[in-house]
N, C-alpha and C. Protein backbone atom coordinates (compact mmCIF):
# COMPACT_ATOMS: atom_id res chain seq x y z
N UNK A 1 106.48 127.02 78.55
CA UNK A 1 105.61 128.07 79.02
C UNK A 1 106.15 128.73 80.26
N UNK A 2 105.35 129.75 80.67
CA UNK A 2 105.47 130.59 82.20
C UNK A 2 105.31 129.63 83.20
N UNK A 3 106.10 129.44 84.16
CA UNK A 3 106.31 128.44 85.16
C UNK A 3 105.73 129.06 86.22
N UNK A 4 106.41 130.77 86.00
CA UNK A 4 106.22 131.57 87.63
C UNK A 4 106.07 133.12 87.37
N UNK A 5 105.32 133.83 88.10
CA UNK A 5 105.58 135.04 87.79
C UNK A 5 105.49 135.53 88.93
N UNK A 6 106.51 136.69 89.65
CA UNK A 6 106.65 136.66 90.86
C UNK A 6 105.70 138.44 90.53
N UNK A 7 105.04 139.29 91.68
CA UNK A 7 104.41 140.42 91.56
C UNK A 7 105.05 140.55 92.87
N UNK A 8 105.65 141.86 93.15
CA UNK A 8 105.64 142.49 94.43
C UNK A 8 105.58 144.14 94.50
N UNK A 9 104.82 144.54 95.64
CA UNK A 9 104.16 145.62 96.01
C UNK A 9 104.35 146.49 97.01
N UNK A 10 105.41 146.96 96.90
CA UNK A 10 106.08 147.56 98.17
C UNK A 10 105.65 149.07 98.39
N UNK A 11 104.99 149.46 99.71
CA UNK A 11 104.66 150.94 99.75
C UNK A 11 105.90 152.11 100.06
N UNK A 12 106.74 150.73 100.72
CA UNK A 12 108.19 151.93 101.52
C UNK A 12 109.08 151.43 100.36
N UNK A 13 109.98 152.00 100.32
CA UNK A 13 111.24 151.60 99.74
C UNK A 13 112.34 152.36 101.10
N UNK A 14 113.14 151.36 101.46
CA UNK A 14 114.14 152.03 101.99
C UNK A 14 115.50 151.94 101.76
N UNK A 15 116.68 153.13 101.92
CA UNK A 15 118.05 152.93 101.34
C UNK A 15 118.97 152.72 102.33
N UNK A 16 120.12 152.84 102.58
CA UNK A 16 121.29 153.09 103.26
C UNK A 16 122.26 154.10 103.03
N UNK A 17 122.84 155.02 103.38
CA UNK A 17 124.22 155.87 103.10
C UNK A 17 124.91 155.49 103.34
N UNK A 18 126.18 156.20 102.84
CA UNK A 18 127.63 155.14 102.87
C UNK A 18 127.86 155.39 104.63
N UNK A 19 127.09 156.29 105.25
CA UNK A 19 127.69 156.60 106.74
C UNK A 19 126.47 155.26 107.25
N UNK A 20 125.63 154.55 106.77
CA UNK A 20 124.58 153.73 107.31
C UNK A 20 123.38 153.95 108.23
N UNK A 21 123.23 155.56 107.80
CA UNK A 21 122.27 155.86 107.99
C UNK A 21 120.62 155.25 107.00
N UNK A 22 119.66 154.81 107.45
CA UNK A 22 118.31 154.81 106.86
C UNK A 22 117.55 155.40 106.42
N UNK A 23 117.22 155.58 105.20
CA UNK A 23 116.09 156.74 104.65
C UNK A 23 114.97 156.11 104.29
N UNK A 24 114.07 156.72 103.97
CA UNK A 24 113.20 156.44 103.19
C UNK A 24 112.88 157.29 101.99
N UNK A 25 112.36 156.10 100.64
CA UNK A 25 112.61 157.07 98.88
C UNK A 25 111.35 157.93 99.27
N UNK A 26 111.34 158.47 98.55
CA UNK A 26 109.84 159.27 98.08
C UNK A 26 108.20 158.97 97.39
N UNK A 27 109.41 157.23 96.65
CA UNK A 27 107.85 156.70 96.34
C UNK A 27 108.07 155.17 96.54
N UNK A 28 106.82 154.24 96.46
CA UNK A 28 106.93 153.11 96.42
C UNK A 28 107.25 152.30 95.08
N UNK A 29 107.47 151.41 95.18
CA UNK A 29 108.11 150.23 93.99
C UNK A 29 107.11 149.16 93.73
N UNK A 30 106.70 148.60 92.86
CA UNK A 30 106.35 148.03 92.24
C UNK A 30 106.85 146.73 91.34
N UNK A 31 107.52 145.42 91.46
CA UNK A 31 107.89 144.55 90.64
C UNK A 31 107.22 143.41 89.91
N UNK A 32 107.73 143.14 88.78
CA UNK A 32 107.16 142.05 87.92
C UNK A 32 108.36 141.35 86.93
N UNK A 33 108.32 139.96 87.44
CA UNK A 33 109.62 139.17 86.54
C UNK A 33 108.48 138.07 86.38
N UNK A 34 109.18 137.13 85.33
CA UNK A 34 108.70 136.19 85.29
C UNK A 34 109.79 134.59 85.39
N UNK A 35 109.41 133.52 85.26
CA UNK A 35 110.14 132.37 85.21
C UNK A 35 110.25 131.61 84.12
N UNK A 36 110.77 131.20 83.05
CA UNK A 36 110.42 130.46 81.95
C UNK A 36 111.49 129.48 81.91
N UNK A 37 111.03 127.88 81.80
CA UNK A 37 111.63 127.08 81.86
C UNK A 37 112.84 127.14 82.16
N UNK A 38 112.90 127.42 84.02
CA UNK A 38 113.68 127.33 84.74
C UNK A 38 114.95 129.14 84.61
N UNK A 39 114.66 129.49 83.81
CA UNK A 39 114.95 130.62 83.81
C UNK A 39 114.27 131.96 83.82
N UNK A 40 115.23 132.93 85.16
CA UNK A 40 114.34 134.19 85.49
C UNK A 40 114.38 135.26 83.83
N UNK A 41 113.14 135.76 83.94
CA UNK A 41 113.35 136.69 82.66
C UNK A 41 113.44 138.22 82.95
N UNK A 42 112.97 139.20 82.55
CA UNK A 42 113.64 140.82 82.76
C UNK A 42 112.70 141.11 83.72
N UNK A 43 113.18 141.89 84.79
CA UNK A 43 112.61 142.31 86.11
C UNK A 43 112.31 143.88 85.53
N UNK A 44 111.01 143.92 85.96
CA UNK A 44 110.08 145.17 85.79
C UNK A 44 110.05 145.44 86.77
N UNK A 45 110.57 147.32 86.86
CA UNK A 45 110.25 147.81 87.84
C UNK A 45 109.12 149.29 87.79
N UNK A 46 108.03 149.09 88.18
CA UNK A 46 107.12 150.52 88.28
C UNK A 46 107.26 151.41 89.84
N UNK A 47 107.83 153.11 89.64
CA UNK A 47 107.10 153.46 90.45
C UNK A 47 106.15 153.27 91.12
N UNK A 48 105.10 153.33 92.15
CA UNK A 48 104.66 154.24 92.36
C UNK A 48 103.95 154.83 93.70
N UNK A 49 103.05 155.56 93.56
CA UNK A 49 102.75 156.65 95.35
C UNK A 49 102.93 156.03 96.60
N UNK A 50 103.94 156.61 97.65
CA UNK A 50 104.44 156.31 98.46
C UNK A 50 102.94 155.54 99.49
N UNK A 51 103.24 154.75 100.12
CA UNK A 51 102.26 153.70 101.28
C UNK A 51 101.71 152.48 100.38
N UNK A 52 101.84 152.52 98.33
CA UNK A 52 101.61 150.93 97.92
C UNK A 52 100.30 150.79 97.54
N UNK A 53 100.06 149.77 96.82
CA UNK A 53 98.62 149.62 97.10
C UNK A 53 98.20 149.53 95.27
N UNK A 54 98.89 150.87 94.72
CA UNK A 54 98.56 150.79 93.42
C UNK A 54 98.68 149.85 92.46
N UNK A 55 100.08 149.01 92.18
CA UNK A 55 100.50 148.14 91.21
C UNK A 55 99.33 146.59 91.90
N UNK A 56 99.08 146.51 92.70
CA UNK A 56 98.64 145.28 92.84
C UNK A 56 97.07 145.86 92.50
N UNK A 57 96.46 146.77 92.77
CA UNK A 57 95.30 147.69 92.41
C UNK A 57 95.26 147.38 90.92
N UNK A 58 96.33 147.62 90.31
CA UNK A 58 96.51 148.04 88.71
C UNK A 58 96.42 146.97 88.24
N UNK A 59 97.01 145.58 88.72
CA UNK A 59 97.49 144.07 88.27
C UNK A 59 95.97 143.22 88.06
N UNK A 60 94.69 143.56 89.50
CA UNK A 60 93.85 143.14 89.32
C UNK A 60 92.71 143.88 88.78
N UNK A 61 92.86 144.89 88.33
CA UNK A 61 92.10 145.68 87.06
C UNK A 61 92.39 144.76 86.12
N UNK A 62 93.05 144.66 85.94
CA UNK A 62 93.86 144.23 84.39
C UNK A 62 93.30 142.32 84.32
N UNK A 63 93.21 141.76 85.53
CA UNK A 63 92.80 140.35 85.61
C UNK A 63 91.36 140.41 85.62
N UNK A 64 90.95 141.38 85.87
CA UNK A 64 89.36 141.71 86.22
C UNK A 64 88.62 142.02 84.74
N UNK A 65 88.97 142.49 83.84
CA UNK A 65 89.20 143.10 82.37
C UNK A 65 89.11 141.60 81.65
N UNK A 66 89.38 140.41 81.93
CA UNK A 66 89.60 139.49 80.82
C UNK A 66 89.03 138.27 81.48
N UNK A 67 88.00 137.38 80.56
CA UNK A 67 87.30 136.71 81.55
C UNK A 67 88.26 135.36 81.51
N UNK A 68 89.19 135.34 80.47
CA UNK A 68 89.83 134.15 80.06
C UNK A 68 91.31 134.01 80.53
N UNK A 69 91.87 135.30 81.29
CA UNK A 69 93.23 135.41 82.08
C UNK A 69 93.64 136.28 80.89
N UNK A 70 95.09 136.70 81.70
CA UNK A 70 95.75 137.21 80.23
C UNK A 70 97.63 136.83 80.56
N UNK A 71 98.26 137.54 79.46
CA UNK A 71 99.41 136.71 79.24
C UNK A 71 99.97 138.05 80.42
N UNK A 72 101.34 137.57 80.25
CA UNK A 72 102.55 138.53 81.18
C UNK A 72 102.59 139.62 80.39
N UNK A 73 102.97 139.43 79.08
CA UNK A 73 103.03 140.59 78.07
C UNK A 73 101.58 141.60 78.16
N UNK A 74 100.26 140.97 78.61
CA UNK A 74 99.53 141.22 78.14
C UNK A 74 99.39 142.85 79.69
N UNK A 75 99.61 141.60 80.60
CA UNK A 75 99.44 142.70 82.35
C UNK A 75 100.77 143.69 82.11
N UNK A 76 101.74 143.43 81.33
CA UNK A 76 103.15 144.27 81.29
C UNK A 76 102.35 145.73 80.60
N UNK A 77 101.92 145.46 79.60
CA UNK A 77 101.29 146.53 78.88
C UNK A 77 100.50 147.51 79.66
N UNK A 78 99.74 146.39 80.13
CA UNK A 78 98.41 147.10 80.91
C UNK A 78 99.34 148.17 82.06
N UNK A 79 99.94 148.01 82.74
CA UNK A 79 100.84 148.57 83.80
C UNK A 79 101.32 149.64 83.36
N UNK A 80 101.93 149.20 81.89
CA UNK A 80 102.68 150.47 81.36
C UNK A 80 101.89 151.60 81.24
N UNK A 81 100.72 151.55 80.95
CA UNK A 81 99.60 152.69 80.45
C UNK A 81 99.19 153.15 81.62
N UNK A 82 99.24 152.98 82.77
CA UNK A 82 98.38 153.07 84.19
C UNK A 82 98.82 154.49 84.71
N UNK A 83 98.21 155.60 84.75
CA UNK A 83 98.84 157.02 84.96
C UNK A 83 99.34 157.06 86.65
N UNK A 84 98.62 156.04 87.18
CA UNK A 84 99.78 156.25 88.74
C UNK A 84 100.69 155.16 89.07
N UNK A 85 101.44 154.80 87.96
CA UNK A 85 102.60 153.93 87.91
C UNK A 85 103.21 154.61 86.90
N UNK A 86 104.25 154.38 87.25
CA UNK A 86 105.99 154.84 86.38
C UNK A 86 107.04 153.99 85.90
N UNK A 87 107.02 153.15 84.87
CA UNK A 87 107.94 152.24 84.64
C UNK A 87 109.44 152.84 84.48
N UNK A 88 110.09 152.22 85.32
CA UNK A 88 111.54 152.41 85.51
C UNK A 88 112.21 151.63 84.08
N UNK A 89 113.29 152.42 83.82
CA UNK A 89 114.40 151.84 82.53
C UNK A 89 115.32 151.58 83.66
N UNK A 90 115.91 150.36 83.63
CA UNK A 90 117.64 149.59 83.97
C UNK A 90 118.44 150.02 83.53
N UNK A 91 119.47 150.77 84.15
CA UNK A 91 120.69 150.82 83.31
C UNK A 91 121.15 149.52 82.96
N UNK A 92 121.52 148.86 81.74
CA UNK A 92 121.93 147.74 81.34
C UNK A 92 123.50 147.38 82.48
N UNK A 93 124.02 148.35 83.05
CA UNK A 93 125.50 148.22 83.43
C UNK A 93 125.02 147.82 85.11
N UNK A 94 123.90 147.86 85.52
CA UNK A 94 123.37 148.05 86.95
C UNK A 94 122.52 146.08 86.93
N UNK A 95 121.99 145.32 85.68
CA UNK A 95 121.44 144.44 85.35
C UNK A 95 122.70 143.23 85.45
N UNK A 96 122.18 142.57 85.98
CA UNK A 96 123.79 141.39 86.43
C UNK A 96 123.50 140.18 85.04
N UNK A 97 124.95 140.00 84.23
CA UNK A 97 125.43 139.77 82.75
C UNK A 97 125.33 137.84 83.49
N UNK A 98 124.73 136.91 82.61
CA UNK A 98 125.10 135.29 82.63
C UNK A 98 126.51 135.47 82.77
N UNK A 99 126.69 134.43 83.33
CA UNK A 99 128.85 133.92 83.17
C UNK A 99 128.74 133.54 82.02
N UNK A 100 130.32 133.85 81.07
CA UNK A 100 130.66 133.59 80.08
C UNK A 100 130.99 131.48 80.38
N UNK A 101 130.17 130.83 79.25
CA UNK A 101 130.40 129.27 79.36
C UNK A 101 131.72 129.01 78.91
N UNK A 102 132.82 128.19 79.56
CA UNK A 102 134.33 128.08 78.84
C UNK A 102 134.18 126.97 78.33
């Protein structure tokens, strides 16, 4: 089973330039991975509106909705549909590959 599921809720996002200057994005981030027997599984990332507040807003709608809990798949969904969140696609080439076992 699910061991762990980590949620984080960030209102800032901030970057670096190659000169190391600090910015700040335009919107906030949103994450959701989970843990399954000892292994991390695919990291979800949602937009959304800059200062935060929403995805953890959105996470306990969604816990609030079910008197019996619900699964990861089940809050993944729910998130996806949420009109002030934005689920981000990974470039697969940007997602870090297991070591090949010799």
């Amino acid at each position: 089973g699910v061991s762990a599921s980590i949620l984080a809720d960030f209102g800032y996002v901030y970057t670096t330039d190659c000169a190391g200057r600090l910015n700040s994005q335009a919107d906030g981030l949103g994450l959701m991975t989970t843990m399954v027997q000892d292994k991390w599984g695919v990291l979800k990332r949602f937009r959304q509106p800059r200062g935060g507040g929403f995805f953890l807003f959105n996470v306990l709608d969604c816990l609030a909705l079910s008197e019996s809990g619900v699964s990861t798949s089940d809050l993944q969904a729910h998130l996806e549909k949420c009109t002030t969140l934005t689920p981000l696609i990974d470039d697969p080439a940007d997602t870090p590959q297991p070591a090949d076992e010799a």
